[in-house]
Protein backbone atom coordinates (compact mmCIF):
# COMPACT_ATOMS: atom_id res chain seq x y z
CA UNK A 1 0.00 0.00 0.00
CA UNK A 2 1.44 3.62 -1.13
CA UNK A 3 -0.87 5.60 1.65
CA UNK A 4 1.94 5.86 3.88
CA UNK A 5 4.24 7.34 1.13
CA UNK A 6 1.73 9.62 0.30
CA UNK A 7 0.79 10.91 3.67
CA UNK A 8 4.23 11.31 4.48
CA UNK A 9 4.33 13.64 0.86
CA UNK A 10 1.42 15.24 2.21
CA UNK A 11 2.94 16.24 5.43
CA UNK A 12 5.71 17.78 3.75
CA UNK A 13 4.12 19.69 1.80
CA UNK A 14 1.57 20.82 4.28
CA UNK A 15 -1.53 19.92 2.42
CA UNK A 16 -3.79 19.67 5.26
CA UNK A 17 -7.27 18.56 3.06
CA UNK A 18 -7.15 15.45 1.29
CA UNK A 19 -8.73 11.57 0.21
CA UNK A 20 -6.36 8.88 -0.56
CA UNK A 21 -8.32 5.84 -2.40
CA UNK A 22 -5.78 3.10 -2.92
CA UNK A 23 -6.60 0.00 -5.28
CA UNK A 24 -4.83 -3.16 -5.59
CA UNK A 25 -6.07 -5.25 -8.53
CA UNK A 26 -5.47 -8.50 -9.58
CA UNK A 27 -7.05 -10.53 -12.24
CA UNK A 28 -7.25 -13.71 -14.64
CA UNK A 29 -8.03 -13.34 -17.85
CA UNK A 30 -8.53 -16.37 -20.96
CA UNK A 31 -9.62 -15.70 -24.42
CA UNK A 32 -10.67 -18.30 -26.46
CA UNK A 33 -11.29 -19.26 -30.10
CA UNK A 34 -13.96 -21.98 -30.75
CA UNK A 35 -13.89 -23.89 -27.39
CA UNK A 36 -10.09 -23.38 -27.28
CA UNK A 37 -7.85 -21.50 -24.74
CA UNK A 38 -6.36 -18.90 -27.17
CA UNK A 39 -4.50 -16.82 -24.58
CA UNK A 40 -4.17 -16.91 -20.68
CA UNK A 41 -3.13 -13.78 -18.53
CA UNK A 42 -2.71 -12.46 -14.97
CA UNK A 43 -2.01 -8.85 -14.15
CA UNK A 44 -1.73 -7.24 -10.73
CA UNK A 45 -1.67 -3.66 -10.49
CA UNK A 46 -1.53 -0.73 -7.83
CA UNK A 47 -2.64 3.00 -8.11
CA UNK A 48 -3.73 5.03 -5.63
CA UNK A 49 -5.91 8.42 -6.77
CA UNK A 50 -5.57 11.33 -4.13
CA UNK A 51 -7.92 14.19 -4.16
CA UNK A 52 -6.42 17.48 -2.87
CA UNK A 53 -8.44 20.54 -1.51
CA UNK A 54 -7.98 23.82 -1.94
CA UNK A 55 -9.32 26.54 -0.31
CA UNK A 56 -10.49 30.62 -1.36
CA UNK A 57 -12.28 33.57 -0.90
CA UNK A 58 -13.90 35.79 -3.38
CA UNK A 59 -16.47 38.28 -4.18
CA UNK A 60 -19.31 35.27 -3.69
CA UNK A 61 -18.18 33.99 -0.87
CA UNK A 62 -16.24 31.11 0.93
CA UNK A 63 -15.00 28.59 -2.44
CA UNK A 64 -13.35 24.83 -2.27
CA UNK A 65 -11.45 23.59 -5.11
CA UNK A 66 -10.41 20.09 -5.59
CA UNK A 67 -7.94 18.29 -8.04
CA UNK A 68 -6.86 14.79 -8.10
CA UNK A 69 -3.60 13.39 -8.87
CA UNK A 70 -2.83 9.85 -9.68
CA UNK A 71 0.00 7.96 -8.49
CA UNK A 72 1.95 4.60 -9.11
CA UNK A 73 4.23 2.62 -6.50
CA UNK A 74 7.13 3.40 -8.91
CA UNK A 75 7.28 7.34 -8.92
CA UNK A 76 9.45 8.32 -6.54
CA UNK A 77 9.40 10.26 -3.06
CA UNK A 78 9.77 13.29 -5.06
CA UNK A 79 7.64 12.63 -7.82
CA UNK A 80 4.92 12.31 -5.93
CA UNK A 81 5.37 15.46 -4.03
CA UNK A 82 5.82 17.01 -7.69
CA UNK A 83 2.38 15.56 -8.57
CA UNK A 84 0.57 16.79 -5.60
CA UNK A 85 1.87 20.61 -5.67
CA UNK A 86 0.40 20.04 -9.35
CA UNK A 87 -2.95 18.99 -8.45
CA UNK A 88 -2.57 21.58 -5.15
CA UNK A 89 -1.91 24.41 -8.07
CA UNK A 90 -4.81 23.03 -10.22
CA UNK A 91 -7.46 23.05 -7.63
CA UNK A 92 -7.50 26.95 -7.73
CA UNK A 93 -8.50 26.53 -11.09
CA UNK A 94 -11.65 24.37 -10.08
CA UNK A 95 -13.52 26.46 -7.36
CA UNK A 96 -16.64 25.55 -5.85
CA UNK A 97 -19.29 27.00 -3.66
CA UNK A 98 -18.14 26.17 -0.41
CA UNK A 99 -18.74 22.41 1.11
CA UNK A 100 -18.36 20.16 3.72
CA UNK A 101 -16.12 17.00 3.69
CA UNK A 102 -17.73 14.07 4.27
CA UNK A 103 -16.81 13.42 8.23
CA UNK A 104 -14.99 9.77 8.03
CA UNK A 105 -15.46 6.40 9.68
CA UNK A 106 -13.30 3.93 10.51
CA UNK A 107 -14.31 -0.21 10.08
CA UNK A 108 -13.32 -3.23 9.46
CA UNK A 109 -11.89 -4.54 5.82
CA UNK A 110 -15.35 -5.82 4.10
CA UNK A 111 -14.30 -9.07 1.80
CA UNK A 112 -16.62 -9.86 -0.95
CA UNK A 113 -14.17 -12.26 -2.74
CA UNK A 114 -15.24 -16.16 -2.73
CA UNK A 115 -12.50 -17.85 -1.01
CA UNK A 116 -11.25 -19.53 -4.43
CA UNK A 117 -8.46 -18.58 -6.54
CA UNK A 118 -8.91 -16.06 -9.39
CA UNK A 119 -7.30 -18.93 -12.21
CA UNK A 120 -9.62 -21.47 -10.35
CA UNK A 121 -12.82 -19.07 -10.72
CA UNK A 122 -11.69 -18.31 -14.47
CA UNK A 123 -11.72 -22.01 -15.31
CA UNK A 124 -15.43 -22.24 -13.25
CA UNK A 125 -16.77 -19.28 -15.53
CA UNK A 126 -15.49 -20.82 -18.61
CA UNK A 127 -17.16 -24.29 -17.92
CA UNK A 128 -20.58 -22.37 -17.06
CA UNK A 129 -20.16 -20.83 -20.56
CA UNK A 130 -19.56 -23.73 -22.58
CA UNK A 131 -21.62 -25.65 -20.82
CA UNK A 132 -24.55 -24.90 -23.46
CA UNK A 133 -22.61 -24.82 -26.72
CA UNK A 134 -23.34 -28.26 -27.81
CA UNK A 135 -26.05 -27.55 -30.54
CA UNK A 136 -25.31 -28.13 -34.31
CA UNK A 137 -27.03 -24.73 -36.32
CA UNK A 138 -25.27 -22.34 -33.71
CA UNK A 139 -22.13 -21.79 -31.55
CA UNK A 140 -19.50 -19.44 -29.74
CA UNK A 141 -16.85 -18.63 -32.35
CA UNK A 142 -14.94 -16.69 -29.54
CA UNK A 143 -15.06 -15.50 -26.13
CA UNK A 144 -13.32 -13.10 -23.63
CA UNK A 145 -13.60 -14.23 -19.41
CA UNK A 146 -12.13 -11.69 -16.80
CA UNK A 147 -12.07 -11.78 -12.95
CA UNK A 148 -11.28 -9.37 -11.40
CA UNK A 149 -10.49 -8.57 -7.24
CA UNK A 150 -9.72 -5.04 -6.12
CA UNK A 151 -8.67 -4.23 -2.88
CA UNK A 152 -8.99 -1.20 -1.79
CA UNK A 153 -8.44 1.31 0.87
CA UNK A 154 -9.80 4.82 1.40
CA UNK A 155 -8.11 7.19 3.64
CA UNK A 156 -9.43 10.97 4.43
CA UNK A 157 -8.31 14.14 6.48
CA UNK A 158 -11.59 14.36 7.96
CA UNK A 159 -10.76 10.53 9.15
CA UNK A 160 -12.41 7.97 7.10
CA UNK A 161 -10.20 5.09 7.17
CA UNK A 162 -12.07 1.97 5.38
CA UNK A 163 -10.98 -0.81 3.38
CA UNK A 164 -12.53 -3.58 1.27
CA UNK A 165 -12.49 -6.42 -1.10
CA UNK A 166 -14.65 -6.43 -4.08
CA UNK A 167 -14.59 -9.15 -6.93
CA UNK A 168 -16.53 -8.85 -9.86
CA UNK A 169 -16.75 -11.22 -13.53
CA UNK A 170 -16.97 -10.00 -16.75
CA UNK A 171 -16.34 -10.82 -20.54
CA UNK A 172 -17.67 -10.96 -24.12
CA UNK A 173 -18.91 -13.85 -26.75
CA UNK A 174 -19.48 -13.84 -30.09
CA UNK A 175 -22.08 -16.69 -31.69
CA UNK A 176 -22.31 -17.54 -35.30
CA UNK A 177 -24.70 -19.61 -37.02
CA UNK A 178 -23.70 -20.26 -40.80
CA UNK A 179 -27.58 -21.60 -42.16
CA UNK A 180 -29.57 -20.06 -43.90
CA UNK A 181 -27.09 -17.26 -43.70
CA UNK A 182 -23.78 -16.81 -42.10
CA UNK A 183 -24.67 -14.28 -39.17
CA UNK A 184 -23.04 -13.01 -35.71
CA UNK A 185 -24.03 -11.64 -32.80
CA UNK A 186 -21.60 -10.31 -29.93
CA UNK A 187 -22.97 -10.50 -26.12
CA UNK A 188 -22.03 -8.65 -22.57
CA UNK A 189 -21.94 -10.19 -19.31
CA UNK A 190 -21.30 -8.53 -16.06
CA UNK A 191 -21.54 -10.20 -12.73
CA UNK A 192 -20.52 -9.16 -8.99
CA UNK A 193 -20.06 -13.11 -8.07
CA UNK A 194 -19.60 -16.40 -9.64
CA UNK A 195 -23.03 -16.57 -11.53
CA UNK A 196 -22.51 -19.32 -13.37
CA UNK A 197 -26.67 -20.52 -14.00
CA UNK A 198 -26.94 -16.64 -15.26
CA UNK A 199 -24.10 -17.54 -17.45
CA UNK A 200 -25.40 -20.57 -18.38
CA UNK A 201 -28.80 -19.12 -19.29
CA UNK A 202 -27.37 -15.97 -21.10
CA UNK A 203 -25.77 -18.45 -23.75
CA UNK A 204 -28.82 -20.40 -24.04
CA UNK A 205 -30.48 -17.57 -25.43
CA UNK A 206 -27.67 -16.00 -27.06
CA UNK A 207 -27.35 -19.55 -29.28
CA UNK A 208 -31.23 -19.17 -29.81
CA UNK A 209 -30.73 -15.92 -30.87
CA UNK A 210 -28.25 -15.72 -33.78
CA UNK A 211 -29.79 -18.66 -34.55
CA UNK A 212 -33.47 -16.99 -35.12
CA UNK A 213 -31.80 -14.39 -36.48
CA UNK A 214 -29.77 -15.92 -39.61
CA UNK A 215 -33.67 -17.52 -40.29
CA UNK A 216 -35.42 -13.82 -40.06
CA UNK A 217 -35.72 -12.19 -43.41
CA UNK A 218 -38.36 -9.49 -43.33
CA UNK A 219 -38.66 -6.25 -40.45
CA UNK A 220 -41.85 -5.01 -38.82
CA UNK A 221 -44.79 -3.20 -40.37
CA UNK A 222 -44.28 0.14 -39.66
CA UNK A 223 -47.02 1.13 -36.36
CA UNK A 224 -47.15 1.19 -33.16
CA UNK A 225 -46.86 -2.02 -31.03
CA UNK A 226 -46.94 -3.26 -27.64
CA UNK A 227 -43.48 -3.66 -26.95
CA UNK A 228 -41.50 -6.05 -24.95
CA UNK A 229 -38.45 -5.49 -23.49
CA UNK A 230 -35.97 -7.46 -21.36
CA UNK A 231 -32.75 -8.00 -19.27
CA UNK A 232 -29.95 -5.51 -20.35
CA UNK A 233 -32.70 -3.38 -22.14
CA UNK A 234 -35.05 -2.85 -19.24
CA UNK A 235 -32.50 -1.96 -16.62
CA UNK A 236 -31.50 0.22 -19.63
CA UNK A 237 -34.73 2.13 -19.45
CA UNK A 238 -34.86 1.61 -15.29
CA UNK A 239 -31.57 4.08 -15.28
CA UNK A 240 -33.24 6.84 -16.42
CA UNK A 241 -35.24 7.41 -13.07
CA UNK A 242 -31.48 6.53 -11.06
CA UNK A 243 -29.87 9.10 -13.44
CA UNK A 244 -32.63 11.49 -12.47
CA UNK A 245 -32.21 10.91 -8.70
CA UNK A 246 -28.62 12.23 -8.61
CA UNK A 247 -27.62 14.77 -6.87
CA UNK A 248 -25.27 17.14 -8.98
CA UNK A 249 -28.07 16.71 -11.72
CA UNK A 250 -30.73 18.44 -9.40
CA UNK A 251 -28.63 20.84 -7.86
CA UNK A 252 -27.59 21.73 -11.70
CA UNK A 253 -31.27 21.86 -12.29
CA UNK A 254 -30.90 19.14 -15.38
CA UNK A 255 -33.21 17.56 -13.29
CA UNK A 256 -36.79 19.14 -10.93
CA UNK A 257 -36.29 15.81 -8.91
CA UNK A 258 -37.34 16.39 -5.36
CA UNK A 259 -37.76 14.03 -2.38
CA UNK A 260 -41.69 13.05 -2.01
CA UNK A 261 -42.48 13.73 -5.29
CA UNK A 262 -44.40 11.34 -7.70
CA UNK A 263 -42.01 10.65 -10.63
CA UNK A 264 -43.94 8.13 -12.10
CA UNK A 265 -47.93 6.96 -12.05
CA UNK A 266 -50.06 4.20 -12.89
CA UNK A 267 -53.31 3.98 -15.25
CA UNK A 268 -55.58 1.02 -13.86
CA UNK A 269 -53.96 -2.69 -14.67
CA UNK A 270 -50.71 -1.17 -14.81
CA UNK A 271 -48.04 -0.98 -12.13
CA UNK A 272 -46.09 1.71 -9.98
CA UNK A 273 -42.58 1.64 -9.25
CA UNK A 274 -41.18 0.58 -6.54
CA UNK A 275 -37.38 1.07 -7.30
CA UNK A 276 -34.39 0.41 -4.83
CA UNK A 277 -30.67 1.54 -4.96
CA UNK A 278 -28.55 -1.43 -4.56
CA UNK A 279 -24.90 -0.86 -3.32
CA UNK A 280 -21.97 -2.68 -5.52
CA UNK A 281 -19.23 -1.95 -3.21
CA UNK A 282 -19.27 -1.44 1.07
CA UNK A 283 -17.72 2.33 0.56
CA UNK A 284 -18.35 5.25 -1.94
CA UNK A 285 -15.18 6.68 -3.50
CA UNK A 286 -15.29 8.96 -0.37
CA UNK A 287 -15.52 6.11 2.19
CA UNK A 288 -19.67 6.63 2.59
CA UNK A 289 -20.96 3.45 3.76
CA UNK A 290 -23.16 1.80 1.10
CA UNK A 291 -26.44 0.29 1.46
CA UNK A 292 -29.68 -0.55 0.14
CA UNK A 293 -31.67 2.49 0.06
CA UNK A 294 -35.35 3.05 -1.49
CA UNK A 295 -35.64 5.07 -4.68
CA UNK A 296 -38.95 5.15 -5.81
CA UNK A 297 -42.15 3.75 -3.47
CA UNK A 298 -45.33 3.46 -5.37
CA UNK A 299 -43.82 6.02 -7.95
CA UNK A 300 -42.79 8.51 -5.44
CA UNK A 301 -39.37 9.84 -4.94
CA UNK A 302 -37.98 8.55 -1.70
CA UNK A 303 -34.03 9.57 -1.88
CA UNK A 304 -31.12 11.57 -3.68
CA UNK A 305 -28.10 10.00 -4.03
CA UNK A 306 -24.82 11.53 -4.72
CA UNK A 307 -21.39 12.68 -3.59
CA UNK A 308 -20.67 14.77 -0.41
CA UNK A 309 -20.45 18.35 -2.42
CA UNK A 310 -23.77 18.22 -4.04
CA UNK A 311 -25.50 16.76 -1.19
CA UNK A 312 -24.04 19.60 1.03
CA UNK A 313 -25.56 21.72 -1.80
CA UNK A 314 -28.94 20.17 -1.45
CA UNK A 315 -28.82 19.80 2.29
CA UNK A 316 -29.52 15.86 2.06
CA UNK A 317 -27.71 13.34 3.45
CA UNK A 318 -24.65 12.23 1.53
CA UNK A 319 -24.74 8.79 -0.04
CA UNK A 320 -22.76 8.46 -2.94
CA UNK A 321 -23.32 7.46 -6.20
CA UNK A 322 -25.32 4.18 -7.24
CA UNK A 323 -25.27 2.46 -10.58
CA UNK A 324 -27.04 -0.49 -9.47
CA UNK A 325 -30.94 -0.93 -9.05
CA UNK A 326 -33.68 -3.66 -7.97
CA UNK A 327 -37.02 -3.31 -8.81
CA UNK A 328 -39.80 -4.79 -6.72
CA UNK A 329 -42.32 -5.30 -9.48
CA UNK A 330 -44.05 -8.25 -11.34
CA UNK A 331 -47.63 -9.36 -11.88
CA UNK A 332 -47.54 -11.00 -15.06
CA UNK A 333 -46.07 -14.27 -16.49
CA UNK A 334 -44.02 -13.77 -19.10
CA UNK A 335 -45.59 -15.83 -21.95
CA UNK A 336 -48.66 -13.98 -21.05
CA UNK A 337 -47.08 -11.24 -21.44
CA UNK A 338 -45.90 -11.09 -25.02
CA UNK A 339 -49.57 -12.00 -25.95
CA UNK A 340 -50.03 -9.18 -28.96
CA UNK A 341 -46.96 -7.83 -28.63
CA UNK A 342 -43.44 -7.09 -30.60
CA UNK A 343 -40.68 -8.15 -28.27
CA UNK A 344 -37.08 -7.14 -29.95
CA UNK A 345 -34.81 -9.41 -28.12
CA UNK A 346 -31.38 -8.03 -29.76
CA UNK A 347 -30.85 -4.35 -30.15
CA UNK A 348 -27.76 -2.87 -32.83
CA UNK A 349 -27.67 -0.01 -30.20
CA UNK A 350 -30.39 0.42 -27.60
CA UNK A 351 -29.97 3.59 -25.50
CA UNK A 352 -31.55 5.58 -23.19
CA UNK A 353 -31.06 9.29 -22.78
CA UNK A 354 -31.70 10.22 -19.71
CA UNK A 355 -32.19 14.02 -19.90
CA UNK A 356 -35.02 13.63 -22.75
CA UNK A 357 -36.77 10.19 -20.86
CA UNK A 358 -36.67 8.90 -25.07
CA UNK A 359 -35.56 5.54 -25.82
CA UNK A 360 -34.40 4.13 -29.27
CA UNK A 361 -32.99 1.32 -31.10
CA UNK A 362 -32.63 -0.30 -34.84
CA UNK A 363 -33.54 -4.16 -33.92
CA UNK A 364 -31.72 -6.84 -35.14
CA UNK A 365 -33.78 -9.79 -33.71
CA UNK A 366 -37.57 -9.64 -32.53
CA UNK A 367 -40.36 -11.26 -32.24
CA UNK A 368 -44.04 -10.91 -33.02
CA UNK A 369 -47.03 -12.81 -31.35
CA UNK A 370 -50.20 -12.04 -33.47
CA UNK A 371 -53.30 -13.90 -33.74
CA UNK A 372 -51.49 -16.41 -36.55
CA UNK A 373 -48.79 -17.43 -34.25
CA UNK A 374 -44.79 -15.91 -33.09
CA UNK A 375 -43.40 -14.27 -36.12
CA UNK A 376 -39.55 -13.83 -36.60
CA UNK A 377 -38.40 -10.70 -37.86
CA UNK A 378 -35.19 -8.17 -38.10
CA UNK A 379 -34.95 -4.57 -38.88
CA UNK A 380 -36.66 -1.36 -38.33
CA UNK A 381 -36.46 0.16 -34.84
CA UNK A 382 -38.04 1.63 -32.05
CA UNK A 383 -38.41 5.12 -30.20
CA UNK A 384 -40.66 6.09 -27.41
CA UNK A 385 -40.57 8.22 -24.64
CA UNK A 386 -40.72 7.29 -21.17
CA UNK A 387 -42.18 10.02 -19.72
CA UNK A 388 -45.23 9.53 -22.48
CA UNK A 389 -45.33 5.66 -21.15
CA UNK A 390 -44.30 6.01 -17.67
CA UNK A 391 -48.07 4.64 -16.44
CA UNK A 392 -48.48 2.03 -18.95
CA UNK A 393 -45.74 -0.14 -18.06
CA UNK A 394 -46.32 -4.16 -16.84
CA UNK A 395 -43.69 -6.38 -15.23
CA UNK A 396 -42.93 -10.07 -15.34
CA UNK A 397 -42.90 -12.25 -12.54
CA UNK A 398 -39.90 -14.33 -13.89
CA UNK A 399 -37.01 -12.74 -12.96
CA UNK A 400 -33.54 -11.23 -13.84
CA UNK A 401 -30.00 -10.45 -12.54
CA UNK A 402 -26.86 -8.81 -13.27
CA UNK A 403 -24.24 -6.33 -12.16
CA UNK A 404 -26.09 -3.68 -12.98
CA UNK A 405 -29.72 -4.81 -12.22
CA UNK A 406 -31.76 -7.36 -10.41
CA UNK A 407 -35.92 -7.21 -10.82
CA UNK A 408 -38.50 -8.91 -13.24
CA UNK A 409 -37.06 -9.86 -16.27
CA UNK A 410 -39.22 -8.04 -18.49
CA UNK A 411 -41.41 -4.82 -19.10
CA UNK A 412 -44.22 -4.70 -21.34
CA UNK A 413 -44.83 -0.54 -22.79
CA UNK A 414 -47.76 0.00 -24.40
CA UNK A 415 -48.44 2.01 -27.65
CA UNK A 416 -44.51 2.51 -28.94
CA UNK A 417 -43.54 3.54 -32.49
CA UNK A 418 -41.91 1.23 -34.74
CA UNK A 419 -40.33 2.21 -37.65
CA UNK A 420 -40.47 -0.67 -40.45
C-alpha cells in the first residue's frame, strides 16, 4: 500500500485537506477461439488516486477547489510530491461554492471475494459458458472471461479510514450460425459473483438468438406495437429514473427531482414503481458506507443520491453514487405477457437518454405474437418516450439479474412507435 508514502508527501508539503483511495487489482483473464484457450493472462496492479483541496475567498463567498492526482508505487518520493503541488496548483483553477467533507469512519476490511483462486474461478466461468454450446445450427466462435479482485483502501483528512475487497466477472462472446445465412451476434456479461446458472442461461439464449436471427428475413410493419423489453434493455430504461435521482443533476437543475415527489404513475392494470438503490461496493469513492436504500415507493421519490459536495448543496444526506438498481415489481407471467406484442430481443444499439426520458434502437432480432402465431423478424427500430409511457408499463414475474440490475425480467410498454 502507497498511503503511507503519500501521507508522508502530504505532510511535507503541508496539504492539510485530502482523500487517498488506494486500489490493488489482480485478475485472470482467458480468451478463447472456438472452445479453445487462445491466450491466458494475470495482471496485478496498484494506483492510488488522491484528491487534494484547496481553499479561497472571493467576491461570492467562501470557495473549495479540488484536483486529483494519480500515483503509481514506482514514482518516486519526489515525484509524488511534484504531482501533488500540481494537483494543489490546479485546484485553484476548479472552485466551488463552499462544502463540507464528508466526516470519516473507521471499520473493518469488508471481503466480498469467494475464497477460491482467481485462475480457479476463471476455469469455473469458462465451464458455465460452454456448458450450453453443444447444438449443431449455432455456436460461440470466440469468447473473452475476466475476474477481477480489487482491494482497496480509502483514507481521508476528515478521518475515514475503510478498506474492502470487491470481486466482480466479466467478458464478451461472439455466436455464429452459418444456415440459412452466415450471421453473428456479440454478447455482454457482467456479474458481482460467480453466476454461473446466469451464465449458463445468457448463452442459451444468445445460441437461440443468432440462430433466429440468420432464419429472419423481413422487419416489422411500420405502427405502433406493444413492446417487450428485457434484461440488459429494461435496466436500460430503469436508469433513467437513477440518473434522475442524482444529486449534482438536481442541484444543476438538469433535473426538478425532489424528495416526495411522484415521478412516475399508474393507469388502472398497470403498475407503480417501486425502485431500490442497490450498493456494488461497502464504501463510496469517499468512504460513505453503502447500502440498500429506497428510490422510488409506489412512484414517489424517496431519496437523492450523490457525492458529499452536491449533497451539502442540497442539504440531504450524503450517499454516494449508485449504478445499481432492484425493482420490486411483477404481476404478469411472461408468456402472457408477449400475448399481442413485438418483443425485440437483440438491439444494434439500444440507449436511453436520460435528460429527454426517449428511448431508441434499430432491432436486429424480434419477435411478433399475433393472432397467426410468433413471427420472426429483423430490422426497423423503435423510439418512445418514457415520460409519455411512464403509467403504462407491466412487469414479469420471472425474474432477472446482473451487475447492474436485479428485478422482473421483463417490461411490457404500451403504444410505442416502430419504424419498419
Amino acid at each position: 500500500m502507497m498511503i503511507e508514502r503519500i501521507q508522508e508527501a502530504l505532510k511535507e508539503l503541508e496539504l492539510q485537506e485530502y482523500l487517498i483511495s488506494d486500489t490493488e487489482e489482480a485478475s485472470a483473464e482467458l480468451f478463447f477461439v472456438r472452445k479453445k484457450l487462445d491466450m491466458r493472462r494475470r495482471k496485478n496492479t496498484e494506483k492510488a488516486d488522491v484528491t487534494v483541496c484547496r481553499n479561497g475567498e472571493t467576491e461570492k463567498g467562501r470557495m473549495r477547489g479540488a484536483s486529483e492526482a494519480g500515483l503509481t508505487p514506482d514514482m518516486d518520493d519526489e515525484e509524488i510530491k511534484a504531482a501533488l503541488r500540481e494537483a494543489y496548483a490546479s485546484a485553484e483553477n476548479a472552485m466551488n461554492p463552499w462544502y463540507e467533507l464528508y466526516q470519516g469512519t473507521k471499520g473493518e476490511k469488508k471481503d466480498a471475494a469467494p475464497e477460491i483462486s482467481l485462475t480457479d474461478a476463471a476455469a469455473l466461468m469458462a465451464d458455465a459458458l460452454y456448458a450450453e454450446d453443444v447444438r449443431n445450427d449455432a455456436f460461440i466462435n470466440s469468447a473473452e472471461i475476466f475476474i477481477e479482485k480489487r482491494d482497496v483502501r480509502i483514507v481521508s483528512c476528515t478521518g475515514t479510514d475503510v478498506s474492502y475487497t470487491a470481486f466482480s466477472v466479466n467478458g464478451e462472446f461472439v455466436t455464429q450460425c452459418l444456415e440459412p445465412k452466415d450471421v453473428e451476434q456479440h454478447f455482454t456479461f457482467r456479474y458481482d459473483g460467480l453466476e454461473t446458472e446466469a451464465l449458463k442461461e445468457k448463452v442459451r439464449e444468445a445460441l437461440n438468438t443468432v440462430s433466429d436471427r440468420a432464419k429472419a428475413a423481413k422487419a416489422p410493419a411500420a405502427g405502433t406495437y406493444d413492446i417487450v423489453l428485457s434484461g440488459e434493455n429494461l435496466a436500460e430504461i430503469l436508469s433513467f429514473y437513477t440518473y434522475r435521482s442524482n444529486a449534482s443533476l438536481v442541484y444543476a437543475g438538469y433535473s426538478d427531482y425532489k424528495t416526495d415527489m411522484a415521478v412516475q404513475s399508474a393507469k388502472d392494470g398497470y403498475e407503480k414503481l417501486n425502485l431500490n438503490l442497490l450498493p456494488t461496493v461497502p464504501y463510496s469513492s469517499e468512504g460513505i458506507p453503502m447500502k440498500e436504500r429506497e428510490l422510488l415507493k409506489e412512484g414517489v421519490l424517496r431519496t437523492l443520491h450523490g457525492t458529499s459536495r452536491f449533497c451539502y448543496y442540497l442539504g440531504c444526506e450524503p450517499t454516494g453514487d449508485y449504478r445499481k438498481t432492484g425493482l420490486h415489481n411483477g404481476t404478469v407471467p411472461f408468456e402472457e405477457m408477449k400475448k399481442g406484442s413485438l418483443y425485440p430481443v437483440t438491439f444494434s444499439d439500444f440507449q436511453m437518454d436520460p435528460m429527454s426520458g426517449h428511448f431508441m434502437g434499430e432491432i436486429r432480432l424480434a419477435y411478433y405474437y399475433g393472432e397467426n402465431g410468433m413471427e420472426i423478424l429483423t430490422g426497423g427500430s423503435i423510439n418512445g418516450s418514457l415520460l409519455e409511457k411512464a403509467d403504462e408499463l407491466v412487469f414479469s414475474l420471472e425474474q432477472y439479474k446482473d451487475a447492474a440490475y436485479e428485478g422482473p425480467l421483463a417490461v411490457r410498454i404500451k403504444g410505442v412507435a416502430v419504424a419498419g
